[in-house]
N, C-alpha and C. Protein backbone atom coordinates (compact mmCIF):
# COMPACT_ATOMS: atom_id res chain seq x y z
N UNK A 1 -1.18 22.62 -32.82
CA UNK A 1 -1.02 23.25 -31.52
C UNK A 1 0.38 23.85 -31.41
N UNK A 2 0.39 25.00 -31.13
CA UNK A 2 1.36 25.57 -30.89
C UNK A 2 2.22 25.10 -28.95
N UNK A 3 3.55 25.56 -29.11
CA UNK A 3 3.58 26.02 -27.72
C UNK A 3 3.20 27.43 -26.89
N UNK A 4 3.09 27.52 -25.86
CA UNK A 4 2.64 28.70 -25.15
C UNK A 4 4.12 29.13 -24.75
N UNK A 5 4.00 30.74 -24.83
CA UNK A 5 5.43 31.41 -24.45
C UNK A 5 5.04 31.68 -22.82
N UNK A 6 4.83 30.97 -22.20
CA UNK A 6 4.61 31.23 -20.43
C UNK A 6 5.29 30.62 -19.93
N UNK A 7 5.67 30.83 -18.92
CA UNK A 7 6.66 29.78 -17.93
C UNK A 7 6.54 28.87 -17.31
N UNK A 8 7.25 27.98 -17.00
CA UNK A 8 7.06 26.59 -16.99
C UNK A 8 7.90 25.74 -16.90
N UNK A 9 8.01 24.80 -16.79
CA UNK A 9 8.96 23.51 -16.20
C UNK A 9 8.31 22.05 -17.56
N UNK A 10 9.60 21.51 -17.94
CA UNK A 10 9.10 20.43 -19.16
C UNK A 10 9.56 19.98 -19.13
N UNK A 11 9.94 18.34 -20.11
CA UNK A 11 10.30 17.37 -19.92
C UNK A 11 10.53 16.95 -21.59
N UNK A 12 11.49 16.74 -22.06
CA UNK A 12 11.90 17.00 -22.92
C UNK A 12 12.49 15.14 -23.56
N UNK A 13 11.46 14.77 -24.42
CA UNK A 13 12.17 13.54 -25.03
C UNK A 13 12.47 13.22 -26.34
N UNK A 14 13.99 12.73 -26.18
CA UNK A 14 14.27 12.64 -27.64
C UNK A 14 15.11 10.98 -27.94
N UNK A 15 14.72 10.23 -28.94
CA UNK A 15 15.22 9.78 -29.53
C UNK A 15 16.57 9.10 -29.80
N UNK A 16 17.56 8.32 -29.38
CA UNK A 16 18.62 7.43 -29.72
C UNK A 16 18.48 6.67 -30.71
N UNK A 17 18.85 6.46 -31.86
CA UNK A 17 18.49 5.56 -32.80
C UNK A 17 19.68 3.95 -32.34
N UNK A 18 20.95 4.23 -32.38
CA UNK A 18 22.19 3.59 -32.12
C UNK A 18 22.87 4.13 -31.30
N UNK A 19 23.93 3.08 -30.49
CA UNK A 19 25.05 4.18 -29.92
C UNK A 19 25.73 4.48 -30.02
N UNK A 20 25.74 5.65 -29.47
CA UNK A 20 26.89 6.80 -29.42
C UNK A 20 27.45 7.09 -28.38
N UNK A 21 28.70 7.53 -29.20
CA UNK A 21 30.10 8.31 -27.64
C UNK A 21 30.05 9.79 -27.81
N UNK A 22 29.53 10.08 -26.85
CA UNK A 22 29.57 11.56 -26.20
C UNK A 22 29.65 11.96 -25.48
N UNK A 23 30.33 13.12 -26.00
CA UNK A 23 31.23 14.41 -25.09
C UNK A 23 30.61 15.69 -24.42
N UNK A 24 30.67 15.86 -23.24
CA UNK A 24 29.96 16.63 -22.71
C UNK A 24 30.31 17.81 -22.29
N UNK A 25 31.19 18.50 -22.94
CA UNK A 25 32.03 20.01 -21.93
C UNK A 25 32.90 19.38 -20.52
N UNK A 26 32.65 19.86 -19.68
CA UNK A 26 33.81 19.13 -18.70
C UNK A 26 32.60 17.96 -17.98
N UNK A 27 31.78 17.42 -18.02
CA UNK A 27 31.26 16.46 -17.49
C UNK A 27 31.48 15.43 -18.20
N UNK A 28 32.13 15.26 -19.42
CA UNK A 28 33.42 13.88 -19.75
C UNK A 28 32.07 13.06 -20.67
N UNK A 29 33.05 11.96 -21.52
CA UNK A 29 32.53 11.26 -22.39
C UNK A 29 31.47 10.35 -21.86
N UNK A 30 30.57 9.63 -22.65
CA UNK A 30 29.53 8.85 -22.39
C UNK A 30 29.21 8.06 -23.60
N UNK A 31 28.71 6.87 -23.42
CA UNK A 31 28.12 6.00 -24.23
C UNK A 31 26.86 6.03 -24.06
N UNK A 32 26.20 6.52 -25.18
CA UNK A 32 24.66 6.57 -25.21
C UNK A 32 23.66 5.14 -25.87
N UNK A 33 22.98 4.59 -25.12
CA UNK A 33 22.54 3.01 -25.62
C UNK A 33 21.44 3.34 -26.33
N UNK A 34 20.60 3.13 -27.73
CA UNK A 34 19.37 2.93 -27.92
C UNK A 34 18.32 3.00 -27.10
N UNK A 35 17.79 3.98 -27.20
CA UNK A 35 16.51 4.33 -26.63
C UNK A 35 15.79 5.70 -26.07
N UNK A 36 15.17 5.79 -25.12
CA UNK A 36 14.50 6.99 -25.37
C UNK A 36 15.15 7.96 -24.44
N UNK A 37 15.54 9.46 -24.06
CA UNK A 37 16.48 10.27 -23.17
C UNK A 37 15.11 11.15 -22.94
N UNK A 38 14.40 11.25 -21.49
CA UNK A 38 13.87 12.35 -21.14
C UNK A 38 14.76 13.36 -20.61
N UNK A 39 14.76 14.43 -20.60
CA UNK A 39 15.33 15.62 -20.41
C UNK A 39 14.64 16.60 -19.15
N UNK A 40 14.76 16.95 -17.74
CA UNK A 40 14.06 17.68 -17.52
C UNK A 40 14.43 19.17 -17.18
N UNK A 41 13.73 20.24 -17.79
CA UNK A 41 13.93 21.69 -17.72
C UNK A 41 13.24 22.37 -17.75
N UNK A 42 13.40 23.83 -17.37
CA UNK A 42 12.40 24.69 -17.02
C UNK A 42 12.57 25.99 -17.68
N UNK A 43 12.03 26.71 -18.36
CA UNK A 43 11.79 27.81 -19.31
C UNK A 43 11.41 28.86 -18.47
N UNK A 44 12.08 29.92 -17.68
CA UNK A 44 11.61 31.36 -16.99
C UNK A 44 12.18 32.35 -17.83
N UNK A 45 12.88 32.46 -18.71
CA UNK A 45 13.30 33.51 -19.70
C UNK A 45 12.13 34.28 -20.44
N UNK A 46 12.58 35.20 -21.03
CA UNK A 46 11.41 35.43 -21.70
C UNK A 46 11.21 34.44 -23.26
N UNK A 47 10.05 34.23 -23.54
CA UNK A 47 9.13 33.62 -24.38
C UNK A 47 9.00 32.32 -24.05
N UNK A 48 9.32 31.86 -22.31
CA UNK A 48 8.70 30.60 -21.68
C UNK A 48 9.26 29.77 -22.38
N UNK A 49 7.87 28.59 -22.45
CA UNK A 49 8.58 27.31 -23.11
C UNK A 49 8.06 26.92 -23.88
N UNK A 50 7.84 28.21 -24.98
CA UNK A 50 8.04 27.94 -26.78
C UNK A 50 9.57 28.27 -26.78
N UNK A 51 10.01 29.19 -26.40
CA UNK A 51 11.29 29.84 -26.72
C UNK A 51 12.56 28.76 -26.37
N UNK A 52 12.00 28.28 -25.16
CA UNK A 52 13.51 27.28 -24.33
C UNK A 52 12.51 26.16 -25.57
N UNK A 53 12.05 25.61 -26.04
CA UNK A 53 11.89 23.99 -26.40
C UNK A 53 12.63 24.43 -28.41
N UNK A 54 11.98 26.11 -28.65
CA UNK A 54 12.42 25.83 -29.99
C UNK A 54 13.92 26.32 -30.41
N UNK A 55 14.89 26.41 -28.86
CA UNK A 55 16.33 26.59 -28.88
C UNK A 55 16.80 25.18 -28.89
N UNK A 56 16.20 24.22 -28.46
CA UNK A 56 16.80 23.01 -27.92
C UNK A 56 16.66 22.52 -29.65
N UNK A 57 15.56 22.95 -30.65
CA UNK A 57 15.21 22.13 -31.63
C UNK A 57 15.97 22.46 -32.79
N UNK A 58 16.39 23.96 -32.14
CA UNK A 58 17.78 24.77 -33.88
C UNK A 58 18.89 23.78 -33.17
N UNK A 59 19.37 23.84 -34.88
CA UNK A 59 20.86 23.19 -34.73
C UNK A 59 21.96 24.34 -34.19
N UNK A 60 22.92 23.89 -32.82
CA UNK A 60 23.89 24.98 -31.91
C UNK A 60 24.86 24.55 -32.63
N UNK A 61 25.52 25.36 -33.21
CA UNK A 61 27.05 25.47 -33.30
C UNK A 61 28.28 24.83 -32.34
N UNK A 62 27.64 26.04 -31.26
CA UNK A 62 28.52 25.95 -29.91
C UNK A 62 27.22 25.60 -28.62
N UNK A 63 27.52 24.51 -28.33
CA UNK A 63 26.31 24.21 -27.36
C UNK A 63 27.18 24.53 -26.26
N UNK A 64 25.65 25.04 -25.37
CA UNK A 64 25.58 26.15 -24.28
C UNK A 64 24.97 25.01 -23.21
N UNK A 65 24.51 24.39 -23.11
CA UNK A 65 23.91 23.65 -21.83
C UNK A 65 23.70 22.34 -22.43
N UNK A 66 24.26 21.12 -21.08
CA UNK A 66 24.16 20.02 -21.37
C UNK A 66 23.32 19.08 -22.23
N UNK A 67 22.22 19.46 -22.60
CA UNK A 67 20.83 19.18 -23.44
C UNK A 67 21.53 19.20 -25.05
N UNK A 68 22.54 20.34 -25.05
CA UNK A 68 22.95 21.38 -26.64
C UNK A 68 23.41 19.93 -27.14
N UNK A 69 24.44 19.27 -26.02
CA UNK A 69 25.21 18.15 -26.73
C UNK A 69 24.27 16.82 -27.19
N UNK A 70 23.31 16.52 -26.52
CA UNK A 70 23.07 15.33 -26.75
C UNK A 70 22.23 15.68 -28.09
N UNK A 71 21.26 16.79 -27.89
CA UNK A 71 20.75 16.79 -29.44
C UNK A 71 20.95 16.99 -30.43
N UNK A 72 23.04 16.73 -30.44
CA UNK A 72 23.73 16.84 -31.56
C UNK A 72 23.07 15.42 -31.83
N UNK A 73 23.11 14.05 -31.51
CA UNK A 73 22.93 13.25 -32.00
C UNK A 73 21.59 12.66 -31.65
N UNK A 74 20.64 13.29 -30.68
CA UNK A 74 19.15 12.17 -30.65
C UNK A 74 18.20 13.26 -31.01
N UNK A 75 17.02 12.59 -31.54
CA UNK A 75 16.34 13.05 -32.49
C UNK A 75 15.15 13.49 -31.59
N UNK A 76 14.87 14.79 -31.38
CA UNK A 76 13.17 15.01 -30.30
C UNK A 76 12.19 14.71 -30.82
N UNK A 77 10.94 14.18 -29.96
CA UNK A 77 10.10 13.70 -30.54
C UNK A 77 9.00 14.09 -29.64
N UNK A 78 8.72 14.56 -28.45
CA UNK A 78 7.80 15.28 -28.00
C UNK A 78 8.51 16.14 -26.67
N UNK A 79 7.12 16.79 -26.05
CA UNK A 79 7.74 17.69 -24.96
C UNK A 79 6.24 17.55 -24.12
N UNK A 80 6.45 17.12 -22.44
CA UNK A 80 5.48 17.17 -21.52
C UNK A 80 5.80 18.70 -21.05
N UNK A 81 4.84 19.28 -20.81
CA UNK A 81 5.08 20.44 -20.00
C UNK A 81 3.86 20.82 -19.44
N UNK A 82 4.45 21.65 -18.08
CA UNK A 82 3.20 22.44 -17.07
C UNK A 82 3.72 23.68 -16.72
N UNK A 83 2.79 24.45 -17.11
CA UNK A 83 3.15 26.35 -16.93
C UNK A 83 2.52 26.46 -15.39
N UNK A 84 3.39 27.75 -14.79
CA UNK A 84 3.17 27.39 -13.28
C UNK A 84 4.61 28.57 -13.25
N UNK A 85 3.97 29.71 -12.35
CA UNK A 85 5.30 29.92 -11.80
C UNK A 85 6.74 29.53 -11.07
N UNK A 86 5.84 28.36 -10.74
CA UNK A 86 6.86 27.87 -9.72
C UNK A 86 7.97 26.69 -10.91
N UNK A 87 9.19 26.89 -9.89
CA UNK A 87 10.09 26.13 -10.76
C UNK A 87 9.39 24.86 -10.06
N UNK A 88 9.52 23.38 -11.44
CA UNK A 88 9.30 22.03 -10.99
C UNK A 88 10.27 20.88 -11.07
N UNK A 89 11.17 21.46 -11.77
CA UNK A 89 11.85 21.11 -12.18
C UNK A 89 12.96 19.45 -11.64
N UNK A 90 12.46 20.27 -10.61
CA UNK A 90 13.52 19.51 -9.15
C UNK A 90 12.58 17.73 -8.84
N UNK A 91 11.12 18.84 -8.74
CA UNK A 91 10.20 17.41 -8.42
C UNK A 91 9.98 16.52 -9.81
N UNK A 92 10.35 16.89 -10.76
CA UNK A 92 9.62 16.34 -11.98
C UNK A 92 10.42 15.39 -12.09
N UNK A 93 12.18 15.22 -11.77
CA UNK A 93 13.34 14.93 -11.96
C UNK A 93 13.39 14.07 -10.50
N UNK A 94 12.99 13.85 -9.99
CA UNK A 94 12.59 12.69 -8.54
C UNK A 94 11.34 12.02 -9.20
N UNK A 95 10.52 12.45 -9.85
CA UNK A 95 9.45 11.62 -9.83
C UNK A 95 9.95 10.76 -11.18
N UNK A 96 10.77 10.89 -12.02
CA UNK A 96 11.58 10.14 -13.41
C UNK A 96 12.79 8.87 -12.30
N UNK A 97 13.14 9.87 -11.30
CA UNK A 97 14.43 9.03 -10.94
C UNK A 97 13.80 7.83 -10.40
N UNK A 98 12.36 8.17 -9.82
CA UNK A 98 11.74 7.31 -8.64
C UNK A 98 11.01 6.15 -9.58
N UNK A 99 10.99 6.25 -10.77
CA UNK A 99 9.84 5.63 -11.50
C UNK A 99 10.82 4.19 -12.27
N UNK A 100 9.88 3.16 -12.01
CA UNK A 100 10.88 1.97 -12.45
C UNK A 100 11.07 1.91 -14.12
N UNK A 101 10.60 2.52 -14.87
CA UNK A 101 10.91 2.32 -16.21
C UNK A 101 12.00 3.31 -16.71
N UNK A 102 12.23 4.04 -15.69
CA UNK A 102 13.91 5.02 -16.17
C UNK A 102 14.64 4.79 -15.24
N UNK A 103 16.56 4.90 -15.49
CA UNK A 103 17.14 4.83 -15.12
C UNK A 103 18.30 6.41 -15.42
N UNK A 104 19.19 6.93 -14.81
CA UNK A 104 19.82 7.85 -14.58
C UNK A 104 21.31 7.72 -15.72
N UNK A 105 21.55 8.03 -16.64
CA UNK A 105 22.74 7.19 -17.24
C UNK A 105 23.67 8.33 -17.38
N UNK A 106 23.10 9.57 -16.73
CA UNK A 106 24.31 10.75 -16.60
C UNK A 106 24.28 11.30 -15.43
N UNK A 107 25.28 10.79 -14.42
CA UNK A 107 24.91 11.92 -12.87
C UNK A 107 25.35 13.35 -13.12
N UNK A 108 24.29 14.17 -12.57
CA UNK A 108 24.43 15.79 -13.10
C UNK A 108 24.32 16.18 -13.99
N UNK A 109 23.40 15.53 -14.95
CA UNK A 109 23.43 15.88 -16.44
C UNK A 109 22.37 16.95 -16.16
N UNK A 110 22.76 18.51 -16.54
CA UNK A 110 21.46 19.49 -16.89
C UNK A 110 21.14 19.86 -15.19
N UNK A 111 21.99 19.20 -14.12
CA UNK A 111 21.69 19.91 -12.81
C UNK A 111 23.40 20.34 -12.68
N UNK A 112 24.05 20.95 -13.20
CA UNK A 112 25.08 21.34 -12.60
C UNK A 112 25.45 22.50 -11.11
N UNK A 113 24.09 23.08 -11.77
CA UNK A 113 23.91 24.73 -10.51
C UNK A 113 23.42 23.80 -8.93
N UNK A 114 23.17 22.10 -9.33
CA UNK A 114 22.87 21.60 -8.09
C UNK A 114 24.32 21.03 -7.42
N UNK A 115 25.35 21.70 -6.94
CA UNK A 115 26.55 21.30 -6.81
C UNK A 115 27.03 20.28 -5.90
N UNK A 116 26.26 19.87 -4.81
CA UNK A 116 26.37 19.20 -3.75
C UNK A 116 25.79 18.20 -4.02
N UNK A 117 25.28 17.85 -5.19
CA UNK A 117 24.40 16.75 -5.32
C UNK A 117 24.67 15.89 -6.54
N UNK A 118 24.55 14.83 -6.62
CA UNK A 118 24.43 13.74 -7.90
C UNK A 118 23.55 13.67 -8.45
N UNK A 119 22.52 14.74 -8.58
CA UNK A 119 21.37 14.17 -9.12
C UNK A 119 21.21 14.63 -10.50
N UNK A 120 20.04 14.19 -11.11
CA UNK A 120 20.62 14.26 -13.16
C UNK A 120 19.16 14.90 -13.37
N UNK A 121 19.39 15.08 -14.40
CA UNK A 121 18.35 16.11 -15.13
C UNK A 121 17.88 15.33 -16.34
N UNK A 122 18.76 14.33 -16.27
CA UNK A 122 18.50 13.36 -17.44
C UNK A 122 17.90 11.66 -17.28
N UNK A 123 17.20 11.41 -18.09
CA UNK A 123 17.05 10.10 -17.62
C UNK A 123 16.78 8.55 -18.87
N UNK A 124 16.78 7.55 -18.80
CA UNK A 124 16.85 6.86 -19.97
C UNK A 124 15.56 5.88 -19.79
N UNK A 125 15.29 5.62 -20.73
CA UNK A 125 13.93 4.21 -20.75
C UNK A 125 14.95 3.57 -22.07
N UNK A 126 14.12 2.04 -22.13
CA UNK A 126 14.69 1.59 -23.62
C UNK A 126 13.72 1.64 -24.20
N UNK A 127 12.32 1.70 -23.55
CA UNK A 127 10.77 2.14 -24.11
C UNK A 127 10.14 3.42 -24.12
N UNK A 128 9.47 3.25 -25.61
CA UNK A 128 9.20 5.16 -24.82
C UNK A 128 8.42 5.34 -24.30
N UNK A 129 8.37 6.25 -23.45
CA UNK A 129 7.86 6.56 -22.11
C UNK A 129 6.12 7.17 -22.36
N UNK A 130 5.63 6.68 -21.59
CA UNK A 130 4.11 7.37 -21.87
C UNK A 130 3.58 8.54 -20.97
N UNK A 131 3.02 9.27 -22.14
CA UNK A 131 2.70 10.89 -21.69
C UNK A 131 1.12 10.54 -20.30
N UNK A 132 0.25 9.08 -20.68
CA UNK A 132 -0.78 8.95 -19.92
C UNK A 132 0.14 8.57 -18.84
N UNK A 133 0.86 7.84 -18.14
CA UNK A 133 1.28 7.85 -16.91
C UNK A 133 1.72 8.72 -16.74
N UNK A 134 2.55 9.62 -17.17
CA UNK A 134 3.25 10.68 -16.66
C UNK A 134 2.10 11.71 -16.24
N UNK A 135 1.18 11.79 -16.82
CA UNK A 135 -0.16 12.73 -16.46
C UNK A 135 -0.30 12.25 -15.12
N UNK A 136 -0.57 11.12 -14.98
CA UNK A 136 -1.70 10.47 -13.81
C UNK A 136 -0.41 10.82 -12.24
N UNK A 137 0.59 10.25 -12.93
CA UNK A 137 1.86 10.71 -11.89
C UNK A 137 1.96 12.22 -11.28
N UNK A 138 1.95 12.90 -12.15
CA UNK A 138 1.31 14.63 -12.02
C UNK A 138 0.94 15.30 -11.66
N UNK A 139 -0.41 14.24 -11.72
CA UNK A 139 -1.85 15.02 -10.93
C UNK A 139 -2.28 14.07 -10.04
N UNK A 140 -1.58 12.99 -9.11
CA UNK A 140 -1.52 12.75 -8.17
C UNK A 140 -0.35 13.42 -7.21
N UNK A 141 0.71 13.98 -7.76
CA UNK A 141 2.05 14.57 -7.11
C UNK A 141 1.23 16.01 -6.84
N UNK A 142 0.68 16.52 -7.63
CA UNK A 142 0.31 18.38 -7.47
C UNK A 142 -1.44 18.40 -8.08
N UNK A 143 -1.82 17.83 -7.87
CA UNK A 143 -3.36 17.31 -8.05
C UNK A 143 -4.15 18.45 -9.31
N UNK A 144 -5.02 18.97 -8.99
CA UNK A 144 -6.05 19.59 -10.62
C UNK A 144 -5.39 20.96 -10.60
N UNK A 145 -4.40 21.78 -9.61
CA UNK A 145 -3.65 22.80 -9.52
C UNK A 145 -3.33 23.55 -10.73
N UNK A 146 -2.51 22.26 -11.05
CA UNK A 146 -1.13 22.33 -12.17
C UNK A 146 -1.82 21.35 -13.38
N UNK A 147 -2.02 21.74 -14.82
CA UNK A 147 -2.14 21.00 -15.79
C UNK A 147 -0.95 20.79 -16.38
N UNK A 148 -0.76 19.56 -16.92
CA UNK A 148 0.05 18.78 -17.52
C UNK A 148 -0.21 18.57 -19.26
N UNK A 149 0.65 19.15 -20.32
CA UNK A 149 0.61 18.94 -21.56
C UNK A 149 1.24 18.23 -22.38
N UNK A 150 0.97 17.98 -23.40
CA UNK A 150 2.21 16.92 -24.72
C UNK A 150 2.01 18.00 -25.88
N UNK A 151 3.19 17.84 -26.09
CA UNK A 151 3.74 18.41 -27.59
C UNK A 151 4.23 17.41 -28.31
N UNK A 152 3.66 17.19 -29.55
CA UNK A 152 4.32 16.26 -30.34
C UNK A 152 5.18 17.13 -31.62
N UNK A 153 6.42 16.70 -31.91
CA UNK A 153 7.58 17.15 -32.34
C UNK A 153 7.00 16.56 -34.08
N UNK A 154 6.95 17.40 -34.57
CA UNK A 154 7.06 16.62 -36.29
C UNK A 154 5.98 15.73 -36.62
N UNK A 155 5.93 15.41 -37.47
CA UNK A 155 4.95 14.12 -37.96
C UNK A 155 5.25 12.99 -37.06
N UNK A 156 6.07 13.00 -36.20
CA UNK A 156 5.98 11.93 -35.09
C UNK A 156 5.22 11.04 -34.33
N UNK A 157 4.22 10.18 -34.51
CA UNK A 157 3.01 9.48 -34.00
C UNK A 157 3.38 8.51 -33.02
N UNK A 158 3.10 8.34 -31.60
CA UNK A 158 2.97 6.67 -31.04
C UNK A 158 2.31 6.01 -31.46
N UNK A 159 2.41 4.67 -31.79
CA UNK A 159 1.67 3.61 -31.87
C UNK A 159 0.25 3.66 -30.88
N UNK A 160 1.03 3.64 -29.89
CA UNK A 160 0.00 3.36 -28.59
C UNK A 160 0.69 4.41 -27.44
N UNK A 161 -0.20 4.58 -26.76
CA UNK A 161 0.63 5.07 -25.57
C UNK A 161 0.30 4.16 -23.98
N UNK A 162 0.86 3.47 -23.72
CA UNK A 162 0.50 2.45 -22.63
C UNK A 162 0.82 3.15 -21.13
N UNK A 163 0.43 2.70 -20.49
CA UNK A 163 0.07 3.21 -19.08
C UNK A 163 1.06 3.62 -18.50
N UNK A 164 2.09 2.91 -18.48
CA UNK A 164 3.18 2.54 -17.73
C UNK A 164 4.64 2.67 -18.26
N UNK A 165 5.53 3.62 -17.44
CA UNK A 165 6.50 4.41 -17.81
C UNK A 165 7.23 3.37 -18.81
């Protein structure tokens, strides 16, 4: 399965093996703990979100947006996404903050253009997160409207995917 070049709003998870100290452009150093980093962003450029997921996946030289840095060091391993004109970005990133199996471990990470606000674009589990709750979460938030997809990154397999974030 390919990705679709349409626009869209996604959710982007990658991989921590160990931790790491990282540097973020002027949003300052961080200690990154083992485990899984959802990412959430939205692709309106042209070639949608094949184009924004297979920039995030080349290696940047000079990283351009908060995402560039962390996937100097964590490894992607899939991508939720829903094509939809509308940006989701905002709700997708409340419904991660709101959910008890993630926690926030960068304020403003990937929302900087949100200036008045603390809120992150980023979020952490120490488990990885399952694509079946995140569906059911989805399509109870924006009901049969909006479809909800998985991209799996590489020969990358879950074991299982369990219900619950």
């Amino acid at each position: 399965m390919e990705l679709p070049d349409e626009k869209g709003t996604y959710i982007l998870i990658a991989l921590v093996l160990q931790m790491k100290r990282l540097k973020i452009g002027r949003l300052g150093t961080y200690d990154l703990l083992p485990g899984f980093y959802a990412y959430v962003g939205s692709a309106f450029g042209p070639g949608g979100v094949r184009a924004r997921i297979h920039h995030h996946l080349e290696s940047v030289a000079e990283p351009h947006w908060h995402i560039d840095y962390l996937l100097g060091y964590a490894e992607p391993v899939e991508v939720w996404y829903a094509l939809s004109g509308r940006k989701l970005e905002q709700d997708l990133a409340e419904l991660l903050e709101q959910a008890s199996g993630f926690r926030v471990p960068i304020h403003r990470f990937g929302s900087s253009d949100y200036r008045r606000s603390r809120t992150s674009h980023l979020f952490y589990s120490k488990r990885r997160p399952s694509f079946r709750w995140f569906q059911h979460q989805f399509s109870e938030r924006f009901g049969a409207d909006i479809a909800v997809e998985q991209y799996r990154i590489g020969a990358e397999q879950p074991a299982n995917d369990p219900v619950s974030p």
